[in-house]
PDB file of N, CA and C in Angstrom:
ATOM      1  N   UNK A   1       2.245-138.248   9.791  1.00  0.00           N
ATOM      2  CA  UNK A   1       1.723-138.534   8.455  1.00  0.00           C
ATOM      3  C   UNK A   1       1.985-139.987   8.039  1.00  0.00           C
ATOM      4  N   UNK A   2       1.351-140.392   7.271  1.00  0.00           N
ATOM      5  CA  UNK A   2       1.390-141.546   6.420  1.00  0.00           C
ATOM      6  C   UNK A   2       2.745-142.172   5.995  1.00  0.00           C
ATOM      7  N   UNK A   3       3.240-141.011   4.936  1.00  0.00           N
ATOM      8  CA  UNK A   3       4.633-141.245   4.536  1.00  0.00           C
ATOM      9  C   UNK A   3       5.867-141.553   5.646  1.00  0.00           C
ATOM     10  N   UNK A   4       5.580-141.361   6.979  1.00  0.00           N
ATOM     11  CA  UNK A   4       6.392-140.978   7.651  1.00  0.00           C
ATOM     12  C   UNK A   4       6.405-142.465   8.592  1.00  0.00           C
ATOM     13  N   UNK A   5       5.433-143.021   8.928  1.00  0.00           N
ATOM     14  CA  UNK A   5       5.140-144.668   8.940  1.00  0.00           C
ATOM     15  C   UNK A   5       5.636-145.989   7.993  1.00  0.00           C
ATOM     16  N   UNK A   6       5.003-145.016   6.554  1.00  0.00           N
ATOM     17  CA  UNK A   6       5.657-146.308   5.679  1.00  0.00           C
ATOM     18  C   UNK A   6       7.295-146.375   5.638  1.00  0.00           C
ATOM     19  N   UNK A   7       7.586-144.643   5.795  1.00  0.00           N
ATOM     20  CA  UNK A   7       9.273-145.048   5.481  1.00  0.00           C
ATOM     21  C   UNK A   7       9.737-145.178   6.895  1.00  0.00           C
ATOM     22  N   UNK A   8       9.632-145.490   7.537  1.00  0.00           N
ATOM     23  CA  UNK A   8      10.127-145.889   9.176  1.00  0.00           C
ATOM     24  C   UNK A   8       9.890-147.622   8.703  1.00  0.00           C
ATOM     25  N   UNK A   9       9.089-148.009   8.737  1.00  0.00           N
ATOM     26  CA  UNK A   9       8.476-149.469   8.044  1.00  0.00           C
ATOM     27  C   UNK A   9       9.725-149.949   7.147  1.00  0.00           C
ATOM     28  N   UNK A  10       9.992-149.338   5.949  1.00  0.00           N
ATOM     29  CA  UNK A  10      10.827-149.844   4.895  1.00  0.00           C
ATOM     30  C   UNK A  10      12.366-149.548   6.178  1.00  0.00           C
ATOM     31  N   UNK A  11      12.686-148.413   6.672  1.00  0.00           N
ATOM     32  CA  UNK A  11      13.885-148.568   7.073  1.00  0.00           C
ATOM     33  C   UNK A  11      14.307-149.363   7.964  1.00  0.00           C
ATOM     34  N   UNK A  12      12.996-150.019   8.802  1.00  0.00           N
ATOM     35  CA  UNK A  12      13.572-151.395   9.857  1.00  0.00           C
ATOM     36  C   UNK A  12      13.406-152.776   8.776  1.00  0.00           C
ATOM     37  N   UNK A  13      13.035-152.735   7.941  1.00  0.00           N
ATOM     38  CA  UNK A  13      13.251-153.598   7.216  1.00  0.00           C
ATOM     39  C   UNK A  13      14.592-153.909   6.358  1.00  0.00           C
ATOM     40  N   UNK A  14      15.089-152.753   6.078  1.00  0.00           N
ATOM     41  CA  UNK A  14      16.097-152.767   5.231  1.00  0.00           C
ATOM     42  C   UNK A  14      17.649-152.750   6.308  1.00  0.00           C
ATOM     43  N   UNK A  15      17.471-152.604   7.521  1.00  0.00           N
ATOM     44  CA  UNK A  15      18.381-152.218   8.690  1.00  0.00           C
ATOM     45  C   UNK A  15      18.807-153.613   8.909  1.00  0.00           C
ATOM     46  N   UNK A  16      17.265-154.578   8.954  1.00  0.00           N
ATOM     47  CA  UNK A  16      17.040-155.897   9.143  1.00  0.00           C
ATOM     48  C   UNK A  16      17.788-156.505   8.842  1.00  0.00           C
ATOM     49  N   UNK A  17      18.090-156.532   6.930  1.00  0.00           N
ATOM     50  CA  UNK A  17      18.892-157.071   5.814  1.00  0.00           C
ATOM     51  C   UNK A  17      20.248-156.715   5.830  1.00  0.00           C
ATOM     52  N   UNK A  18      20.724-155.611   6.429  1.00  0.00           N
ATOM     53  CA  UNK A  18      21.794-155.643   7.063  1.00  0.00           C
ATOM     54  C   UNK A  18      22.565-154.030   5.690  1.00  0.00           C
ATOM     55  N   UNK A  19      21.255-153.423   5.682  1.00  0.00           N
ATOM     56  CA  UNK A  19      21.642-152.306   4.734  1.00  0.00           C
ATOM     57  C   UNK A  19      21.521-150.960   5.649  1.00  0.00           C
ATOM     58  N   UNK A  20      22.687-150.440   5.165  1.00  0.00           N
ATOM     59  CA  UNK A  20      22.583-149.178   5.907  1.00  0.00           C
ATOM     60  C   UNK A  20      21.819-148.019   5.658  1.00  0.00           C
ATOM     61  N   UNK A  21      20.710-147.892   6.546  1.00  0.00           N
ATOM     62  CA  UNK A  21      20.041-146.191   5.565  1.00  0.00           C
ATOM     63  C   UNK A  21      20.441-144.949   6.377  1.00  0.00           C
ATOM     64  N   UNK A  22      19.899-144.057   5.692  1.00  0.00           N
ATOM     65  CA  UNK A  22      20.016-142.590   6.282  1.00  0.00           C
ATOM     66  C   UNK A  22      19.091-142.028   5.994  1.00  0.00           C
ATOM     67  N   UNK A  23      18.204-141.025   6.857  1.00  0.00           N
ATOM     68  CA  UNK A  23      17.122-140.429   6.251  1.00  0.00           C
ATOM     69  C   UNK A  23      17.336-139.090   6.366  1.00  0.00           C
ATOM     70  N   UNK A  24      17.229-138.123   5.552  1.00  0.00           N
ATOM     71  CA  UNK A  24      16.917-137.012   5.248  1.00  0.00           C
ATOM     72  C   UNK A  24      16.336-136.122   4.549  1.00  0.00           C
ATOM     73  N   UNK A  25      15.742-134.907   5.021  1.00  0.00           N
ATOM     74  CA  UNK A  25      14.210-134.302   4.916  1.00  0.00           C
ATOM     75  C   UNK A  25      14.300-134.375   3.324  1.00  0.00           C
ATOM     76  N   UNK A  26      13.085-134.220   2.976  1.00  0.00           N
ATOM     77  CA  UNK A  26      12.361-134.786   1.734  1.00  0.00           C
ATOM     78  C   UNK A  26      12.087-133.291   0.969  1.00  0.00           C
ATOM     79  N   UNK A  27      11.160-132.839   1.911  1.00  0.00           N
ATOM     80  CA  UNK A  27      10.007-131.199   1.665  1.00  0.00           C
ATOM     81  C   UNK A  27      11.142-130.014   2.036  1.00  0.00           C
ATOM     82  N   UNK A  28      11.870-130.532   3.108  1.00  0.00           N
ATOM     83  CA  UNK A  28      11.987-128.756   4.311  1.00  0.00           C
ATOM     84  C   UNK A  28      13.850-129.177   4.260  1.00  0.00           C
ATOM     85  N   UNK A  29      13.970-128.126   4.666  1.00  0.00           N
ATOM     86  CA  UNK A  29      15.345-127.833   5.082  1.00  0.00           C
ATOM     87  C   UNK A  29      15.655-128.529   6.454  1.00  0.00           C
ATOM     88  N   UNK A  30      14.526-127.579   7.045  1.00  0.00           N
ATOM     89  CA  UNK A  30      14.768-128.382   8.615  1.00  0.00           C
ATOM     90  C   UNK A  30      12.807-128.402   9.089  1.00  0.00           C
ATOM     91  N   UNK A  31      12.579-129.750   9.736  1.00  0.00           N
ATOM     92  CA  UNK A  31      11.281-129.757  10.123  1.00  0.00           C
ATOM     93  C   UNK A  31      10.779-128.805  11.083  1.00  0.00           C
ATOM     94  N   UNK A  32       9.847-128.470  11.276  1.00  0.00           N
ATOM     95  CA  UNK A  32       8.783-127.443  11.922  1.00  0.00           C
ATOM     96  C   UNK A  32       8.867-127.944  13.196  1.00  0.00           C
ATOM     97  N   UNK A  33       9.665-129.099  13.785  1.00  0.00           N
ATOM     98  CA  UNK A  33       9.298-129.249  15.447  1.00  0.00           C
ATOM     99  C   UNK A  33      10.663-129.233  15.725  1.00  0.00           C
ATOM    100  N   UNK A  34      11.854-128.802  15.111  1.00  0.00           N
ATOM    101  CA  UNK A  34      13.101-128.945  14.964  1.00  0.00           C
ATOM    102  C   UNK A  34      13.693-127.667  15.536  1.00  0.00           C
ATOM    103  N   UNK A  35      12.605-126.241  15.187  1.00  0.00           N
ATOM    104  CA  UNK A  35      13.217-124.747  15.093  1.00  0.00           C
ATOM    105  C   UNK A  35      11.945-124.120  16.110  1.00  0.00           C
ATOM    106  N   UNK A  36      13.021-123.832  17.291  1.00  0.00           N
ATOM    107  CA  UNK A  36      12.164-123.017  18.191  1.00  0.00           C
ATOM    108  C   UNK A  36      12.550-121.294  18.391  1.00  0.00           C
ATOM    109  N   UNK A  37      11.634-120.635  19.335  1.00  0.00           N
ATOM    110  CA  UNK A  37      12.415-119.804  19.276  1.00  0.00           C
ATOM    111  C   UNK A  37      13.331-119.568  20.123  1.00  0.00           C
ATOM    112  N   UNK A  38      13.475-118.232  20.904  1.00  0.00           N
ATOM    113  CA  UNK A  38      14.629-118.350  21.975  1.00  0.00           C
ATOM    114  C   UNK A  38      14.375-118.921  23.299  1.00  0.00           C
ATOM    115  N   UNK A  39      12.674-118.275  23.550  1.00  0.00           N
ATOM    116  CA  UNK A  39      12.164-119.175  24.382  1.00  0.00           C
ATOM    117  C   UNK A  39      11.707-120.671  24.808  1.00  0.00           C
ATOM    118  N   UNK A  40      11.875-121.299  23.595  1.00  0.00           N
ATOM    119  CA  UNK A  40      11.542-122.765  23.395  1.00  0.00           C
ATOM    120  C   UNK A  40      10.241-122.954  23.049  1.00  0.00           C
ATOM    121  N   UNK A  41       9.732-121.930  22.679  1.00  0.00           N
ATOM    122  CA  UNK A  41       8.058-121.997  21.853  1.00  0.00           C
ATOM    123  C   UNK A  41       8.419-121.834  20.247  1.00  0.00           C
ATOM    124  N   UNK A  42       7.280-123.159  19.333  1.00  0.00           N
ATOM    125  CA  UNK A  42       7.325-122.861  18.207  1.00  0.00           C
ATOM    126  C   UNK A  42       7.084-121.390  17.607  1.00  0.00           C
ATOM    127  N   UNK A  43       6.932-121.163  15.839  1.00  0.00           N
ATOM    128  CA  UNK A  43       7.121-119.750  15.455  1.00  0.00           C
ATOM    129  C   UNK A  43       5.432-119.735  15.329  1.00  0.00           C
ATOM    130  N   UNK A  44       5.234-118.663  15.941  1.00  0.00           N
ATOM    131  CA  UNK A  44       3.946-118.098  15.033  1.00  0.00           C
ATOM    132  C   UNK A  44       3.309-117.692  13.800  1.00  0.00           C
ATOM    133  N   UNK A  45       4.755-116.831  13.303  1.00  0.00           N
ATOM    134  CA  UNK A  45       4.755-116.492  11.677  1.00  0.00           C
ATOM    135  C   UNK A  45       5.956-116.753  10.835  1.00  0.00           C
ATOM    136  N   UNK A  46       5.819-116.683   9.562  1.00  0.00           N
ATOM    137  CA  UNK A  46       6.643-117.658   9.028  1.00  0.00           C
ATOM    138  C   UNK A  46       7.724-117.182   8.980  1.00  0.00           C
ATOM    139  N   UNK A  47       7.668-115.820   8.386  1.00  0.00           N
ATOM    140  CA  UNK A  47       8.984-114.411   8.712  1.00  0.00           C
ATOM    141  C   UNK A  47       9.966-114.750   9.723  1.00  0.00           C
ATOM    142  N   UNK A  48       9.106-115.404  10.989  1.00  0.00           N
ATOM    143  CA  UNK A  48      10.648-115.555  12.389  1.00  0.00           C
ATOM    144  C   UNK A  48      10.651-116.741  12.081  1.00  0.00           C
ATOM    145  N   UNK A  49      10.568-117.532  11.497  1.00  0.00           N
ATOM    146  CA  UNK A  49      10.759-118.722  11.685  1.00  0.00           C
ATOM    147  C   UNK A  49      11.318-118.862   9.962  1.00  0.00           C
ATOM    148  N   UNK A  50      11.198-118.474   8.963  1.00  0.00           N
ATOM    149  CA  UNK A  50      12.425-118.002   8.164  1.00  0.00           C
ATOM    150  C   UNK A  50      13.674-117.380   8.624  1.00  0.00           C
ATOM    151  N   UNK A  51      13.736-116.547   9.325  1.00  0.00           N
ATOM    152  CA  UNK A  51      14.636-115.841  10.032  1.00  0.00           C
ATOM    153  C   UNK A  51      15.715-116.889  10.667  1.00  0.00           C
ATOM    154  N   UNK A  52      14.910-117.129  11.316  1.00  0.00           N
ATOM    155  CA  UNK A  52      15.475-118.249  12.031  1.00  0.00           C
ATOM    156  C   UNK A  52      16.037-119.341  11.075  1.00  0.00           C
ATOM    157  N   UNK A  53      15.762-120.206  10.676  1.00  0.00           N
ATOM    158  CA  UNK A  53      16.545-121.064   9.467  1.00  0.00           C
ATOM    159  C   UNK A  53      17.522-119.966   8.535  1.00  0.00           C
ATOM    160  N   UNK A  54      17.562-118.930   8.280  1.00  0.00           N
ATOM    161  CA  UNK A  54      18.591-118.684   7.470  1.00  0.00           C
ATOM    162  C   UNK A  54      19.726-118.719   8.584  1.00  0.00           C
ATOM    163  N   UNK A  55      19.732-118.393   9.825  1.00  0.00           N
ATOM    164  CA  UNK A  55      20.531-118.444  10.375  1.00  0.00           C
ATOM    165  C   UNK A  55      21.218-119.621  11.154  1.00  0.00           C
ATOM    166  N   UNK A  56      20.734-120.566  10.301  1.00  0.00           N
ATOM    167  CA  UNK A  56      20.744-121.860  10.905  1.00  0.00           C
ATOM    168  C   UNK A  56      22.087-122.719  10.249  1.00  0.00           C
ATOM    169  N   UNK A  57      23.221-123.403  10.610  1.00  0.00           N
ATOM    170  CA  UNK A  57      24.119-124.247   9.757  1.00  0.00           C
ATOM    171  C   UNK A  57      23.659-125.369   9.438  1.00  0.00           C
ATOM    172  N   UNK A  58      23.590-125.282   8.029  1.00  0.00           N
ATOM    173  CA  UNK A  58      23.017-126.981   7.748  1.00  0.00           C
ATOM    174  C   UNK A  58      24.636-128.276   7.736  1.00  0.00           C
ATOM    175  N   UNK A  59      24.313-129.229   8.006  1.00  0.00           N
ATOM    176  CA  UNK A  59      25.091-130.210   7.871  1.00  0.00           C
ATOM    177  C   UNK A  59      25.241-130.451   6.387  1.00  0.00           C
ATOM    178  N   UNK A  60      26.632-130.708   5.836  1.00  0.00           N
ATOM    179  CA  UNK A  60      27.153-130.437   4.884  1.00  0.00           C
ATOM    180  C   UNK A  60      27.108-132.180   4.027  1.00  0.00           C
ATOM    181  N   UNK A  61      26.489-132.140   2.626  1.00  0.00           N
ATOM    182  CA  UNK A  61      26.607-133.357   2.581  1.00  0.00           C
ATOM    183  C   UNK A  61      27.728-133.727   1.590  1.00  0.00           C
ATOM    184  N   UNK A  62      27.277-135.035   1.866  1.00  0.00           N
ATOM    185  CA  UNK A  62      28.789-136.046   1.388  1.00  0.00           C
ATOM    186  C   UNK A  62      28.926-136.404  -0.431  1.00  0.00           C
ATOM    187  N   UNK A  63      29.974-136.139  -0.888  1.00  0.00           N
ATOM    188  CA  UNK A  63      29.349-136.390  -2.240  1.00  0.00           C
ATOM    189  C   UNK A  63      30.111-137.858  -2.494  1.00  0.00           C
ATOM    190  N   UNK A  64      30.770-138.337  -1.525  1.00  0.00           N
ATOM    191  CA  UNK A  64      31.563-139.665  -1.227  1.00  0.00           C
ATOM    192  C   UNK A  64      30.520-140.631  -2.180  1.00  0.00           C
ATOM    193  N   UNK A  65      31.187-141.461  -2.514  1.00  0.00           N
ATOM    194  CA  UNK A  65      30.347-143.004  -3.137  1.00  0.00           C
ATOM    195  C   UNK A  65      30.093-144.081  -1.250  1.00  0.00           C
ATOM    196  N   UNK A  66      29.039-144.140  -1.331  1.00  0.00           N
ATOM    197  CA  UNK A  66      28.967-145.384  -0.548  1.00  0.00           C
ATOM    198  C   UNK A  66      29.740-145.944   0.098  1.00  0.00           C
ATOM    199  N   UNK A  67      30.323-146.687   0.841  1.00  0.00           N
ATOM    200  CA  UNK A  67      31.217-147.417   1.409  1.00  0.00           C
ATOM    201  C   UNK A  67      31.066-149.474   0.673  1.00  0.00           C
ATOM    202  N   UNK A  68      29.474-149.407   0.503  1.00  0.00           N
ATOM    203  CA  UNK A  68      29.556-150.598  -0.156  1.00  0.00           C
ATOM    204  C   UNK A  68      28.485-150.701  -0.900  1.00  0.00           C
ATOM    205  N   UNK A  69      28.452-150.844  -2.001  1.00  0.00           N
ATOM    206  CA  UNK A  69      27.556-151.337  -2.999  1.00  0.00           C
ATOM    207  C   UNK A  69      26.869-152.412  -3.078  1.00  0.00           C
ATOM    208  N   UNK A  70      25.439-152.242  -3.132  1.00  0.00           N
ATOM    209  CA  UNK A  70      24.276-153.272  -2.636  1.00  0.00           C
ATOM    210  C   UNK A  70      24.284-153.735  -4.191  1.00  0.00           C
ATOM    211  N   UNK A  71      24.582-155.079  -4.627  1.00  0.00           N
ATOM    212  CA  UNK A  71      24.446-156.095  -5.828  1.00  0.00           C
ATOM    213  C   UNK A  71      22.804-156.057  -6.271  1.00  0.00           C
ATOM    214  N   UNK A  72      22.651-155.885  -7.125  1.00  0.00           N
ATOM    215  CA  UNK A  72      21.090-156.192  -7.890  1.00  0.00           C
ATOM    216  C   UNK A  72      20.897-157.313  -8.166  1.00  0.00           C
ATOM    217  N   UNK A  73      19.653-157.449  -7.522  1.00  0.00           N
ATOM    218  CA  UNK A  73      18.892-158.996  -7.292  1.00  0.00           C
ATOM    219  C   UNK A  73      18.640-159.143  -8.445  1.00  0.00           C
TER     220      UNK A  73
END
């Protein structure tokens, strides 16, 4: 998709400047090419492939402040 160009775009730019990013999902919990099944084929219906993400551990996030604070231009 579109969005998925421009923000790849902004993040080598900003990597450039010597800022640290992180990207994480926007829409989904976890993306659709991320969750297979046991066989290594995507889900057919959404039910196993719900199934599947509830049983999934998400990475736990940080409620930490930054390590360094970017000054306003």
């Amino acid at each position: 998709p579109v969005s998925l160009v421009r923000d790849h775009n902004i993040k080598e730019k900003l990597v450039e400047l010597g800022i640290f990013v992180q990207s994480y999902n926007g829409d989904l919990l976890y993306e659709p090419w991320e969750i297979y099944d046991e066989r290594g084929y995507a889900f057919t219906t959404f039910e196993a492939y719900r199934d599947k993400c509830s049983h999934m551990q998400m990475e736990p996030v940080s409620h930490l402040p930054p390590w360094r604070l970017v000054p306003a231009a």
